[in-house]
PDB file of N, CA and C in Angstrom:
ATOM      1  N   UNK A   1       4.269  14.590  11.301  1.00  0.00           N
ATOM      2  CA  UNK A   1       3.587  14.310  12.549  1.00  0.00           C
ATOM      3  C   UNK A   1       2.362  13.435  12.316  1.00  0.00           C
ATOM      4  N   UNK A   2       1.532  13.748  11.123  1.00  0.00           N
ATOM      5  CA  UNK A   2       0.759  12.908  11.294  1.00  0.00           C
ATOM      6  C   UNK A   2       0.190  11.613  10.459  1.00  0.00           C
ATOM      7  N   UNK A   3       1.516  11.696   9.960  1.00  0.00           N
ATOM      8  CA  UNK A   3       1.606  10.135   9.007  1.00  0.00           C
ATOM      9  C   UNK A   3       2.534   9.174  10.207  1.00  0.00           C
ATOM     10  N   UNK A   4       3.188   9.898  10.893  1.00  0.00           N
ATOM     11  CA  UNK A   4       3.985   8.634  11.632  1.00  0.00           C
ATOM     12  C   UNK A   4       2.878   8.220  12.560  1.00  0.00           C
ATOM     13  N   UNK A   5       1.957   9.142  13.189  1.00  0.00           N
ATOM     14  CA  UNK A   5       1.316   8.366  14.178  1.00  0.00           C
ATOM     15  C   UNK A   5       0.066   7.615  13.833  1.00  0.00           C
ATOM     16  N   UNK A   6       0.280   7.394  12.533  1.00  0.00           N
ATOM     17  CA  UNK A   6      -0.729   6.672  11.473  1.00  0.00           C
ATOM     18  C   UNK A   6       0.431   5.667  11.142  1.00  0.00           C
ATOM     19  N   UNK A   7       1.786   5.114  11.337  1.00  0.00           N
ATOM     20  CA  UNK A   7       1.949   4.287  10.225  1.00  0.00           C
ATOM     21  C   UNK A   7       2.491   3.502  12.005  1.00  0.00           C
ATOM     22  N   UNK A   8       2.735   4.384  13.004  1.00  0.00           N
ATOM     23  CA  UNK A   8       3.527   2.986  14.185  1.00  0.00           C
ATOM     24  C   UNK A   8       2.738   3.241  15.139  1.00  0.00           C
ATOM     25  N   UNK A   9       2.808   2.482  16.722  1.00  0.00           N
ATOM     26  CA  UNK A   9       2.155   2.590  17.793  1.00  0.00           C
ATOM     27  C   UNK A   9       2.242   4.225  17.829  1.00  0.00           C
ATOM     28  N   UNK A  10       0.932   4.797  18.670  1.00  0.00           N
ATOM     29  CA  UNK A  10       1.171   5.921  18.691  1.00  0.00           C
ATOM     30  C   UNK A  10       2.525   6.491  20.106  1.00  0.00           C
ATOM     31  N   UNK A  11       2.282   5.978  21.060  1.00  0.00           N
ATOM     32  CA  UNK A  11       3.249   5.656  22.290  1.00  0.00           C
ATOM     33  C   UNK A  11       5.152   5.908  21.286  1.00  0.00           C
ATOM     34  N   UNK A  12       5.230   4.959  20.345  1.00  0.00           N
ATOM     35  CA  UNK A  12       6.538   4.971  20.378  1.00  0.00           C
ATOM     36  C   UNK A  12       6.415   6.499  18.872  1.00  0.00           C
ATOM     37  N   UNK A  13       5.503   6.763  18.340  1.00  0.00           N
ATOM     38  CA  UNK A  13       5.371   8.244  17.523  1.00  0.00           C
ATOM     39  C   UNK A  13       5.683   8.945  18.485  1.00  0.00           C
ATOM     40  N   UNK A  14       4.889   9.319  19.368  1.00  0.00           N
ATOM     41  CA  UNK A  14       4.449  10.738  20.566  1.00  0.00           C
ATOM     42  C   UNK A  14       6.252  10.639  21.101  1.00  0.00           C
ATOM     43  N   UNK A  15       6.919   9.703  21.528  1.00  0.00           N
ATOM     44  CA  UNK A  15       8.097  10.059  22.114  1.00  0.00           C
ATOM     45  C   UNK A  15       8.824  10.156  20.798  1.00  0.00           C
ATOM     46  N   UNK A  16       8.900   9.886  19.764  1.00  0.00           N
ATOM     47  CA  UNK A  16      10.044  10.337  18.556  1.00  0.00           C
ATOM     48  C   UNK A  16       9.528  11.548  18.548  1.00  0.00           C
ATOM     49  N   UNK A  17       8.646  11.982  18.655  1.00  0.00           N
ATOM     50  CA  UNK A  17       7.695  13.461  18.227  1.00  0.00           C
ATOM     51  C   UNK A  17       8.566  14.425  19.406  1.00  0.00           C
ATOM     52  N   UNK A  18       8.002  13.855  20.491  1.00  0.00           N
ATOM     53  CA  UNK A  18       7.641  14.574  21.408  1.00  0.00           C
ATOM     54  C   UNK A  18      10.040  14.993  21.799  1.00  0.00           C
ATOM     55  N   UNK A  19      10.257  14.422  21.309  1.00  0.00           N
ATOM     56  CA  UNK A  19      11.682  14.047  21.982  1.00  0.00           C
ATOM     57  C   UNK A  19      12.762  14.847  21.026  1.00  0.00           C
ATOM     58  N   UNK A  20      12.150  14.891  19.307  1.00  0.00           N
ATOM     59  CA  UNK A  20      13.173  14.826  18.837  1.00  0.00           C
ATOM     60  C   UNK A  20      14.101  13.960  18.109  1.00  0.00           C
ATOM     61  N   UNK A  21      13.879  12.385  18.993  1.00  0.00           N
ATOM     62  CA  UNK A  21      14.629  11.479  18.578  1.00  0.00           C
ATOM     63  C   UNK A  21      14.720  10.939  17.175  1.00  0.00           C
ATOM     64  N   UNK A  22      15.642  10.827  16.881  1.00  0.00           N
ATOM     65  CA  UNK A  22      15.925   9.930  15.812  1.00  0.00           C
ATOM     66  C   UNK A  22      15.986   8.391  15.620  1.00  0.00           C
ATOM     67  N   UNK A  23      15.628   7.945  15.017  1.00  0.00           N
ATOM     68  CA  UNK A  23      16.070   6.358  14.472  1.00  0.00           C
ATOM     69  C   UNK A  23      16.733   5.888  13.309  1.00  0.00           C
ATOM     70  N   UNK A  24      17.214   4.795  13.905  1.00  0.00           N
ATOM     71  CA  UNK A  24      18.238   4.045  12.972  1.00  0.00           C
ATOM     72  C   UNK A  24      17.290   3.640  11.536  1.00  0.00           C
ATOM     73  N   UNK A  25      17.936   2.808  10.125  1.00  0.00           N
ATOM     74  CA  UNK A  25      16.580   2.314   9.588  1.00  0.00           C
ATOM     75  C   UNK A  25      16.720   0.960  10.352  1.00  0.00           C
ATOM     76  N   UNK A  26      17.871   0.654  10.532  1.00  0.00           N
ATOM     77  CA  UNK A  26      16.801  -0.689  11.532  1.00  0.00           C
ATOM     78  C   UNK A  26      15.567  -0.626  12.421  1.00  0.00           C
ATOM     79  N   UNK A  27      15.796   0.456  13.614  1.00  0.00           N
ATOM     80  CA  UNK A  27      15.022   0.704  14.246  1.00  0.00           C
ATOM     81  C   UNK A  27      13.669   0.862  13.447  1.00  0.00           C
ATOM     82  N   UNK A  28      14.017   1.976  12.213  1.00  0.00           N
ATOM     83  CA  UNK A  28      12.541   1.717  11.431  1.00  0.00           C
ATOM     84  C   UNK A  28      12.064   0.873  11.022  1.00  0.00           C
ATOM     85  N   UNK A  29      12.636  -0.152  10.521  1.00  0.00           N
ATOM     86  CA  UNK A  29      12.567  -1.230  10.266  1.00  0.00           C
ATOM     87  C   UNK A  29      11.705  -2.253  10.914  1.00  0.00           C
ATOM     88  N   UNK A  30      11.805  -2.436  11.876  1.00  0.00           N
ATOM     89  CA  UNK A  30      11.317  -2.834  13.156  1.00  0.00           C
ATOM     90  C   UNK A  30       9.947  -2.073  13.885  1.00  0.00           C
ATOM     91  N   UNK A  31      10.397  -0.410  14.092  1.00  0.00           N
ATOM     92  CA  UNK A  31       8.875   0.003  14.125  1.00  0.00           C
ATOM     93  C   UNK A  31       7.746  -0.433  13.272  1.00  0.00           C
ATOM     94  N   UNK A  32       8.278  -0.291  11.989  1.00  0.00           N
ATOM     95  CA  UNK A  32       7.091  -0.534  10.730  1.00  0.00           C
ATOM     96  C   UNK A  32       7.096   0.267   9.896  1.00  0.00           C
ATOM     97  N   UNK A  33       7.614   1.540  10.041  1.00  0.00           N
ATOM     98  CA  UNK A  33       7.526   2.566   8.919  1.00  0.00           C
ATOM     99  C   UNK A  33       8.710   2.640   7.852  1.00  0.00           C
ATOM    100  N   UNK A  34       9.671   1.679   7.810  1.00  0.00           N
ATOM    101  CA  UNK A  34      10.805   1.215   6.938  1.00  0.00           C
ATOM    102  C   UNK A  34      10.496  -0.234   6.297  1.00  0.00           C
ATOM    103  N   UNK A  35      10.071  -0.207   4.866  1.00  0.00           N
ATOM    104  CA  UNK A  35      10.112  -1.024   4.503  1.00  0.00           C
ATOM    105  C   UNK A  35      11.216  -1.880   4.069  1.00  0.00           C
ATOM    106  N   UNK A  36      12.210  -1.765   4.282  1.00  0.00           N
ATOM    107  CA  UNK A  36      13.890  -2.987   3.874  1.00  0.00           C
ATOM    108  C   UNK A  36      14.787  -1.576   3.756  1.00  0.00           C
ATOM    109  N   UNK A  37      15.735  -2.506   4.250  1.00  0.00           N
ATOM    110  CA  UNK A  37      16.716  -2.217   5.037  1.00  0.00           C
ATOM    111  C   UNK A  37      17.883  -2.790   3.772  1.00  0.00           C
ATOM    112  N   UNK A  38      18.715  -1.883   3.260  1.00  0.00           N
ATOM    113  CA  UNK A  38      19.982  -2.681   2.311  1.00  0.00           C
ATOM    114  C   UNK A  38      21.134  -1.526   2.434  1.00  0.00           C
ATOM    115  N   UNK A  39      21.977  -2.029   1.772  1.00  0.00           N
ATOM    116  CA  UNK A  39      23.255  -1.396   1.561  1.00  0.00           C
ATOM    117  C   UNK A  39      23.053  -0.395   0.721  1.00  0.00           C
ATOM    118  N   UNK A  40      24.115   0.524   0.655  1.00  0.00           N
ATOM    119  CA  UNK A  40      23.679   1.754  -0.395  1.00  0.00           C
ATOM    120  C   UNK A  40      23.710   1.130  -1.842  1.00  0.00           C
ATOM    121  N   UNK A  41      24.865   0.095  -1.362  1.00  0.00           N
ATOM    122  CA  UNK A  41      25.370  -0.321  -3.127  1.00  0.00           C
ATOM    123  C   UNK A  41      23.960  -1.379  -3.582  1.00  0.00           C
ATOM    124  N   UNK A  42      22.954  -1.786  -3.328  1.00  0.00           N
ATOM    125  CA  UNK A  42      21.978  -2.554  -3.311  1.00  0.00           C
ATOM    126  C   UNK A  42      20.796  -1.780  -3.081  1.00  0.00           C
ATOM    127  N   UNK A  43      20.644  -0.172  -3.336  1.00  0.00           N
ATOM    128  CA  UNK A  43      19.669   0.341  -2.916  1.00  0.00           C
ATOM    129  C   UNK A  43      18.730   0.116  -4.566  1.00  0.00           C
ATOM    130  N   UNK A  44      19.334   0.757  -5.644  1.00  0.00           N
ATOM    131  CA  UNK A  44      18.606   0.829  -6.457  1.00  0.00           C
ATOM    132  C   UNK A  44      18.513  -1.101  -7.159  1.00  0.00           C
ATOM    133  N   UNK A  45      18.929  -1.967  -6.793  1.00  0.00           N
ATOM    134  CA  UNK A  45      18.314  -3.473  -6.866  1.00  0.00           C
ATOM    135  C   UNK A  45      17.253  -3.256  -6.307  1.00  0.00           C
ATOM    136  N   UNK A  46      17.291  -2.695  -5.105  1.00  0.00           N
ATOM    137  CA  UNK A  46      15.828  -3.227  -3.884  1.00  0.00           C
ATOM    138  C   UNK A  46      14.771  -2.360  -4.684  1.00  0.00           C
ATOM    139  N   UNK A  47      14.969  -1.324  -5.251  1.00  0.00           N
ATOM    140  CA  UNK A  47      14.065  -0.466  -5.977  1.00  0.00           C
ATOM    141  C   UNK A  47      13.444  -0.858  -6.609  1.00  0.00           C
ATOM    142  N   UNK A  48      14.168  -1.566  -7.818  1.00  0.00           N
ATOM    143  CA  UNK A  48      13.724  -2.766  -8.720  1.00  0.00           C
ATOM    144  C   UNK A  48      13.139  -3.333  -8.590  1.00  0.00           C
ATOM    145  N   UNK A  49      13.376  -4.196  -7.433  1.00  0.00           N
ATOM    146  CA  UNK A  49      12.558  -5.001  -6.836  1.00  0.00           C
ATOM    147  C   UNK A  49      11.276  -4.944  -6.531  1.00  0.00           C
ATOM    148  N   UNK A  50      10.937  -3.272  -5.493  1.00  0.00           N
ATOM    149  CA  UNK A  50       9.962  -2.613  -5.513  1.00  0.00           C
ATOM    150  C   UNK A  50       8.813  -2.499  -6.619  1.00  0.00           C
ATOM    151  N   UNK A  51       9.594  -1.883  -7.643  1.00  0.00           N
ATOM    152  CA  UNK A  51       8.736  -1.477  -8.530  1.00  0.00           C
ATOM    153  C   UNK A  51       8.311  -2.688  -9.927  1.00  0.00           C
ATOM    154  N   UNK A  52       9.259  -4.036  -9.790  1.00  0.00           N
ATOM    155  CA  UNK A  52       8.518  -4.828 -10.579  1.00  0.00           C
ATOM    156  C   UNK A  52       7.388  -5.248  -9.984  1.00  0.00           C
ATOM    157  N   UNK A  53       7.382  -5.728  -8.706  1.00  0.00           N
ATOM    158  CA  UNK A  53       6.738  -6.067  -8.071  1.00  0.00           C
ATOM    159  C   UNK A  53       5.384  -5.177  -7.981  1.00  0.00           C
ATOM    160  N   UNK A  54       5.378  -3.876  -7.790  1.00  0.00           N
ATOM    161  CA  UNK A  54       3.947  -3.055  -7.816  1.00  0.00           C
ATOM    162  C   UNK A  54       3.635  -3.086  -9.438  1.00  0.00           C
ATOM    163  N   UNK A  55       4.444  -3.580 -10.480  1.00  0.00           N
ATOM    164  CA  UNK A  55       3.756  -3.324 -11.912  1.00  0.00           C
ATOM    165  C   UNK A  55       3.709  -4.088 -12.428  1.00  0.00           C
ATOM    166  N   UNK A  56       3.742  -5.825 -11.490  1.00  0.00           N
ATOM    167  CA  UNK A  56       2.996  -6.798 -11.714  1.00  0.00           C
ATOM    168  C   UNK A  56       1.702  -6.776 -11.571  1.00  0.00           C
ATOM    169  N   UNK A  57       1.383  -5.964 -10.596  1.00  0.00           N
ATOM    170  CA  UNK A  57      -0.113  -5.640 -10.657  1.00  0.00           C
ATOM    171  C   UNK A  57      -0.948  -5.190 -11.481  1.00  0.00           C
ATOM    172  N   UNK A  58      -2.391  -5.124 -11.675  1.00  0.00           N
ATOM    173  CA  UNK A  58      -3.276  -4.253 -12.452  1.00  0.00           C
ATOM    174  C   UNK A  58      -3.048  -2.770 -11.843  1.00  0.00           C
ATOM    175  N   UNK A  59      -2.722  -2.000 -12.920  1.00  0.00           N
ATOM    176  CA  UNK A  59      -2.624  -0.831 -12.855  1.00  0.00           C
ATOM    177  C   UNK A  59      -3.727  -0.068 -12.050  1.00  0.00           C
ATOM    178  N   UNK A  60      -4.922  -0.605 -12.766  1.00  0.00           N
ATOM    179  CA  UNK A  60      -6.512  -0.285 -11.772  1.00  0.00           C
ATOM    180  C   UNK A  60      -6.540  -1.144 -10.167  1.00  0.00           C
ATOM    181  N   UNK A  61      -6.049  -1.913  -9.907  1.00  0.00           N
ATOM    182  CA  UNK A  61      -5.936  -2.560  -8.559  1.00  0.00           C
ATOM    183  C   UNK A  61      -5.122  -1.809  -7.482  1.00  0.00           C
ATOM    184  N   UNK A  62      -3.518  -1.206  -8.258  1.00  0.00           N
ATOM    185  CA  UNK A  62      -2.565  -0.183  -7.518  1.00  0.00           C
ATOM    186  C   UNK A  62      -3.379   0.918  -7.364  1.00  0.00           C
ATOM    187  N   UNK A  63      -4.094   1.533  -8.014  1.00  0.00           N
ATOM    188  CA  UNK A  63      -4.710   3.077  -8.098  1.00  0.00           C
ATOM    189  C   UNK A  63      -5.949   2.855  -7.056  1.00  0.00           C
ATOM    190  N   UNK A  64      -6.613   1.497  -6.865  1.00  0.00           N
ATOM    191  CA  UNK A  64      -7.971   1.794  -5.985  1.00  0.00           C
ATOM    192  C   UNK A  64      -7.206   1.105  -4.466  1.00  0.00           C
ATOM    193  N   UNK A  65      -6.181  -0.104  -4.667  1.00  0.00           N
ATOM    194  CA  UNK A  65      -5.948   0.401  -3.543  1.00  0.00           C
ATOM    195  C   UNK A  65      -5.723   1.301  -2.860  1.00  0.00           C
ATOM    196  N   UNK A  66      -4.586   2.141  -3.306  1.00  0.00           N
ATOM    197  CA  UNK A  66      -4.093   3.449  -2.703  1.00  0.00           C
ATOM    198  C   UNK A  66      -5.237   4.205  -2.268  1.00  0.00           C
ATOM    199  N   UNK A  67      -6.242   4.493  -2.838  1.00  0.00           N
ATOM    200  CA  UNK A  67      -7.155   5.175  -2.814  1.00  0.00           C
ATOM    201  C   UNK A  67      -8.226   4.284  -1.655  1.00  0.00           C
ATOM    202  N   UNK A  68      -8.053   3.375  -1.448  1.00  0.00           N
ATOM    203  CA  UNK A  68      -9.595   2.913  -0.831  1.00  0.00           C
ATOM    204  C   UNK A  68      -8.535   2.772   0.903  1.00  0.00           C
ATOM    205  N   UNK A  69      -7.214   2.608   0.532  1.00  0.00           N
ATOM    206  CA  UNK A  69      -6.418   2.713   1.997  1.00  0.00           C
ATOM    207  C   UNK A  69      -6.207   4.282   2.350  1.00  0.00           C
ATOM    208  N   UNK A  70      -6.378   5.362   1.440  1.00  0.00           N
ATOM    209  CA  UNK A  70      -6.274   6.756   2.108  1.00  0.00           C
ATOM    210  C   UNK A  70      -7.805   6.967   2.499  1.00  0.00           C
ATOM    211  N   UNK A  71      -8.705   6.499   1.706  1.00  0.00           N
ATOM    212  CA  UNK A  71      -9.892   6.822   2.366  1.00  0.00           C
ATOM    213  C   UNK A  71     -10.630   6.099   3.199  1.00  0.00           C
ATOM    214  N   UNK A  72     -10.090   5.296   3.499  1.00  0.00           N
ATOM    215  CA  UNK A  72     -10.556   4.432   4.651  1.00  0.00           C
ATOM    216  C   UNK A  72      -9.474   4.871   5.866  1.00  0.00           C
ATOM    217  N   UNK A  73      -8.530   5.489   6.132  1.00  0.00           N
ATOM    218  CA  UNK A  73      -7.730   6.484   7.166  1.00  0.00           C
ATOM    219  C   UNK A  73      -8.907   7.410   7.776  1.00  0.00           C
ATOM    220  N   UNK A  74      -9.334   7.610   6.407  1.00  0.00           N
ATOM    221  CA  UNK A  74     -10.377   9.327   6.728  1.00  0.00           C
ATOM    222  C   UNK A  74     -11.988   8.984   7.643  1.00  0.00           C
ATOM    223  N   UNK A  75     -12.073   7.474   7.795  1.00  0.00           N
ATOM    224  CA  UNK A  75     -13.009   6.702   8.120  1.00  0.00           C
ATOM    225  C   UNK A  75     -13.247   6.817   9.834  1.00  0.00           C
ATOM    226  N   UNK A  76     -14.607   6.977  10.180  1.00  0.00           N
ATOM    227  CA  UNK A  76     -14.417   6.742  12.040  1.00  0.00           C
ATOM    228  C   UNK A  76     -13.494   5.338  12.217  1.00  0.00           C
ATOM    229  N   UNK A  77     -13.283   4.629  11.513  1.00  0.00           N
ATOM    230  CA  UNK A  77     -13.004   3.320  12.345  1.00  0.00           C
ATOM    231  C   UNK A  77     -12.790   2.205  10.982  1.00  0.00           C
ATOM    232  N   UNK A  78     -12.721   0.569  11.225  1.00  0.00           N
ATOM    233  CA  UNK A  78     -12.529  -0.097  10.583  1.00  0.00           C
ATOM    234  C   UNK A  78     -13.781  -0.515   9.457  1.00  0.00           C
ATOM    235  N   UNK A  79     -14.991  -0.735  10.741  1.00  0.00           N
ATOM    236  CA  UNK A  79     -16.279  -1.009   9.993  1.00  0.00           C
ATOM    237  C   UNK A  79     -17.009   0.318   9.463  1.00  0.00           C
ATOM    238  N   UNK A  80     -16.596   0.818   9.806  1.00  0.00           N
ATOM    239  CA  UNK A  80     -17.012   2.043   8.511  1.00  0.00           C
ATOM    240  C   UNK A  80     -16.386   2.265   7.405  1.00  0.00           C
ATOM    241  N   UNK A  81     -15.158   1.684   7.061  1.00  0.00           N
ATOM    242  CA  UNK A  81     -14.207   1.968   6.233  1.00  0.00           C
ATOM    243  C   UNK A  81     -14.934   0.339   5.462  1.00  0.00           C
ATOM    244  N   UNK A  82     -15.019  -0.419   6.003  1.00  0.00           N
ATOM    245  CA  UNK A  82     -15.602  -1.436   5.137  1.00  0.00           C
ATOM    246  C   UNK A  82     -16.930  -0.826   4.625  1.00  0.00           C
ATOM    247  N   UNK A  83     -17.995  -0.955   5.303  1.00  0.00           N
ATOM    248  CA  UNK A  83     -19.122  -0.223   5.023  1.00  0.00           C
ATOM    249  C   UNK A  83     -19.310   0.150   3.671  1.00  0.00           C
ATOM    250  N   UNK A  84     -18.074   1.426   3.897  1.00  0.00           N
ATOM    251  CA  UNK A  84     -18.298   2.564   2.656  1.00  0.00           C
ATOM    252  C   UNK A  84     -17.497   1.961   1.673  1.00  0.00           C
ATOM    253  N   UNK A  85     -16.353   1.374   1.736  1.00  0.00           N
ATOM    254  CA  UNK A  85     -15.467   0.847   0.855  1.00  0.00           C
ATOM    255  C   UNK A  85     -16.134   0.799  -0.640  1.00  0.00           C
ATOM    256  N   UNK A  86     -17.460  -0.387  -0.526  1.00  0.00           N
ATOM    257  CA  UNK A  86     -18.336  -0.650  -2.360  1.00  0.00           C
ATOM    258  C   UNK A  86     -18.558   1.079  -2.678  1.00  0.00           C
ATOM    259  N   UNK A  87     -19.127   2.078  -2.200  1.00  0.00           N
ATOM    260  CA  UNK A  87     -19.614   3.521  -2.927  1.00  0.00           C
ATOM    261  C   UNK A  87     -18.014   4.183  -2.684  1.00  0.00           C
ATOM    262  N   UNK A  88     -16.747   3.634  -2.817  1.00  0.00           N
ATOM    263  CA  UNK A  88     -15.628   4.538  -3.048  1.00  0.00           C
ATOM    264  C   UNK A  88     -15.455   4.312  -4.759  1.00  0.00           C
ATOM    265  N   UNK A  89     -15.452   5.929  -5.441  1.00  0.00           N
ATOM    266  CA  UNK A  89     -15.146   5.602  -7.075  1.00  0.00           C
ATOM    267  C   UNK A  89     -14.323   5.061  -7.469  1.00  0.00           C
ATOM    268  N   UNK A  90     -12.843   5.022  -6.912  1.00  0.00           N
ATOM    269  CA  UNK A  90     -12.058   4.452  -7.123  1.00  0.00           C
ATOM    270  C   UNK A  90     -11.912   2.266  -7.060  1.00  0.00           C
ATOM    271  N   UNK A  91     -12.970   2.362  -5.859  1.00  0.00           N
ATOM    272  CA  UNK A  91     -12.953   0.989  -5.855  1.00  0.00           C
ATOM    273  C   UNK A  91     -13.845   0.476  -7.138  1.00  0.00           C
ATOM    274  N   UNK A  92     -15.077   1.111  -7.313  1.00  0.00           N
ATOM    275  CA  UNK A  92     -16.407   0.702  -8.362  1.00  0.00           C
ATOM    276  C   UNK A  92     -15.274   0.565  -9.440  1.00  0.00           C
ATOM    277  N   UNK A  93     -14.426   1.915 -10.118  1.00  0.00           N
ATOM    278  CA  UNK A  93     -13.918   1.814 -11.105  1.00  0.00           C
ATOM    279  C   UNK A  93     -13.302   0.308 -11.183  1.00  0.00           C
ATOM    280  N   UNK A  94     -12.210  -0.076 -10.335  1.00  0.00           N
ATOM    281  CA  UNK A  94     -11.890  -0.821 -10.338  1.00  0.00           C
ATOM    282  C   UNK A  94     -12.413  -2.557 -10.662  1.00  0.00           C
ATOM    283  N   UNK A  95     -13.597  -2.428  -9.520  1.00  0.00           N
ATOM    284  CA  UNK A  95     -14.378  -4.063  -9.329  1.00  0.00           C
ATOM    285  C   UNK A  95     -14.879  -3.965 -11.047  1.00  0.00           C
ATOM    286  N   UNK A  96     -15.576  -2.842 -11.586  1.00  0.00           N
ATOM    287  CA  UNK A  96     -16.389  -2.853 -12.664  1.00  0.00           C
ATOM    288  C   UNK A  96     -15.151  -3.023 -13.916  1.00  0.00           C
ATOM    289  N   UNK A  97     -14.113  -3.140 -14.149  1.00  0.00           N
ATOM    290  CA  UNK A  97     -12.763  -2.900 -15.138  1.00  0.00           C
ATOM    291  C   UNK A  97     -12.561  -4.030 -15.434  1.00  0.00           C
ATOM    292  N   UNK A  98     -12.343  -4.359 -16.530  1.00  0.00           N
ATOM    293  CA  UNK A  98     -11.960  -5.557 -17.790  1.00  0.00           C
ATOM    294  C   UNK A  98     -10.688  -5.800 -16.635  1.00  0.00           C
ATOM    295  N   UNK A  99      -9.722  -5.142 -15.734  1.00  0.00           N
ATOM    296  CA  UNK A  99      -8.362  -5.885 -14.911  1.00  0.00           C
ATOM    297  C   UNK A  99      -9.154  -7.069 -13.909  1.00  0.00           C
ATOM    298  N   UNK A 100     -10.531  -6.556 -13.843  1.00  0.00           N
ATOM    299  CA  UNK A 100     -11.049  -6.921 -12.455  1.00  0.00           C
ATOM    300  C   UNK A 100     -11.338  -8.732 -12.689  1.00  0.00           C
ATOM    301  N   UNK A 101     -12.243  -8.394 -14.401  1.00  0.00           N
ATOM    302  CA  UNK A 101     -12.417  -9.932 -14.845  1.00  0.00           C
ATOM    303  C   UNK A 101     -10.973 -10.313 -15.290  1.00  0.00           C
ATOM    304  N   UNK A 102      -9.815  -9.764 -15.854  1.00  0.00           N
ATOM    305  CA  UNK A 102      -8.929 -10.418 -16.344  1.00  0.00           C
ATOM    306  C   UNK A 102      -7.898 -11.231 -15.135  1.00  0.00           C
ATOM    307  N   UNK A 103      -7.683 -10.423 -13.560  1.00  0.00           N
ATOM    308  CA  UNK A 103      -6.981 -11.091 -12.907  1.00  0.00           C
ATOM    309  C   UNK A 103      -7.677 -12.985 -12.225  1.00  0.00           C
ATOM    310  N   UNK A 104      -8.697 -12.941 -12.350  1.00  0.00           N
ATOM    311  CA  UNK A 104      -9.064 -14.709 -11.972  1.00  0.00           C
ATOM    312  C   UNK A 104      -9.193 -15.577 -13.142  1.00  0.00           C
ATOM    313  N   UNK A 105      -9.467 -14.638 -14.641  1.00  0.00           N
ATOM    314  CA  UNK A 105      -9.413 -15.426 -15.589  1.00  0.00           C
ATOM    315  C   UNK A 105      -8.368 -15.988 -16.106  1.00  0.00           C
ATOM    316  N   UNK A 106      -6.771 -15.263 -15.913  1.00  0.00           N
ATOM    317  CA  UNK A 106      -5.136 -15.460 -15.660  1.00  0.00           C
ATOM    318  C   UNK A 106      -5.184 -16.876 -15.032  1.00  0.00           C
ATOM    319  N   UNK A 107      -5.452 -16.092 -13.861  1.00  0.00           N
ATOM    320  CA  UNK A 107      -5.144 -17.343 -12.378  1.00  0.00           C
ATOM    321  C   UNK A 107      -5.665 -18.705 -13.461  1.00  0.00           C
ATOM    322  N   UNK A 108      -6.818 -18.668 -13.575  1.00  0.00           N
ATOM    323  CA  UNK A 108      -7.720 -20.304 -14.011  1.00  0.00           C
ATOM    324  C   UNK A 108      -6.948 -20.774 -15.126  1.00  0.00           C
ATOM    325  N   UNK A 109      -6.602 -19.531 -15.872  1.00  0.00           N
ATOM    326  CA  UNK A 109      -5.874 -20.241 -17.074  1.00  0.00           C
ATOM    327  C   UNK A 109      -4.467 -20.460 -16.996  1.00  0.00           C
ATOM    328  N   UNK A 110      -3.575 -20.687 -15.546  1.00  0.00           N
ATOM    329  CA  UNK A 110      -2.463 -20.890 -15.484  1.00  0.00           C
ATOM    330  C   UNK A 110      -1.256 -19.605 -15.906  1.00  0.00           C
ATOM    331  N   UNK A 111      -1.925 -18.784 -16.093  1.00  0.00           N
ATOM    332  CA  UNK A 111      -0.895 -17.523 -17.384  1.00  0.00           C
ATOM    333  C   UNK A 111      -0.872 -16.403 -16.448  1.00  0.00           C
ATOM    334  N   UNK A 112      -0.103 -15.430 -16.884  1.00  0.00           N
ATOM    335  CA  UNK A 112       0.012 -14.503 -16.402  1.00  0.00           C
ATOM    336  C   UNK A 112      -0.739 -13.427 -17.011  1.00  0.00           C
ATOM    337  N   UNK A 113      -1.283 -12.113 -16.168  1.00  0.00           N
ATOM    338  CA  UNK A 113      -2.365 -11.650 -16.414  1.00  0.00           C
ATOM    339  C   UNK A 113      -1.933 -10.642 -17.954  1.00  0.00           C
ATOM    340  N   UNK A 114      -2.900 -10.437 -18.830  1.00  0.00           N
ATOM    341  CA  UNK A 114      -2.572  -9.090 -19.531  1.00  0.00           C
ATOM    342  C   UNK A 114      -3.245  -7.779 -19.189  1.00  0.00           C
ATOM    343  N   UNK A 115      -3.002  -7.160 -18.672  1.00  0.00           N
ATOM    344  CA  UNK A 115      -3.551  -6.035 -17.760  1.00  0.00           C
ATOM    345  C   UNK A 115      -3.633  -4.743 -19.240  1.00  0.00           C
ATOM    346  N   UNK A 116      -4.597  -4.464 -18.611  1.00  0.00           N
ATOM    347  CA  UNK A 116      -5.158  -3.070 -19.882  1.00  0.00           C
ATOM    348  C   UNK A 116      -5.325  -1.923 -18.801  1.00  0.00           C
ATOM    349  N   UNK A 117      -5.301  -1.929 -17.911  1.00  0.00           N
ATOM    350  CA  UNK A 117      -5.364  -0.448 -17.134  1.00  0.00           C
ATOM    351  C   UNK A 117      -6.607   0.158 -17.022  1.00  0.00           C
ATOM    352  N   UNK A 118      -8.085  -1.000 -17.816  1.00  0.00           N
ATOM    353  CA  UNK A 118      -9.074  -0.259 -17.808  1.00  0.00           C
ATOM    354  C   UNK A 118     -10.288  -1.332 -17.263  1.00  0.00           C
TER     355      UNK A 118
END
């Protein structure tokens, strides 16, 4: 109940809620709370896909996002969630981390990043 009316309009939550109803994953798809839509036989490709893709990242970049997007939920509003964003530990850890200087020093040098997780 209260991740869906956090992830789509609340209007089309309150009637899946309120109703019972079910959806297709297209339909989810389309709400917003389905990220791709594939065949069964193509599920664990899309996975793949998924997960190279999140561990191209800095390990410290995946961990403070997650963290600076659950605690900015917990926020009155948008500009408070900015506000507070610099005093979240998870973000400091992050901005202050050898990933933080290594991802623009990559970029400049044409290469791909070597990420240390710290």
């Amino acid at each position: 109940l209260h991740r869906l009316a956090r992830q789509i309009p609340l209007k089309q939550a309150m009637g899946m809620i309120l109703t019972a109803r079910r959806v297709s994953a297209d339909e989810g798809l389309r709400m917003g709370f389905v990220n791709a839509v594939v065949p069964a036989a193509d599920l664990k490709a899309e996975t793949a896909r998924w997960v190279a893709d999140i561990l191209r990242a800095s390990p410290m970049s995946v961990r403070a996002s997650k963290a600076v997007v659950n605690r900015g939920l917990e926020e009155t509003g948008v500009e408070a969630a900015m506000a507070n964003q610099p005093d979240y530990p998870e973000f400091i850890a992050w901005r202050t981390s050898a990933d933080a200087l290594e991802g623009p020093r990559a970029f400049a040098e044409k290469r791909a990043p070597d990420w240390k997780g710290r």
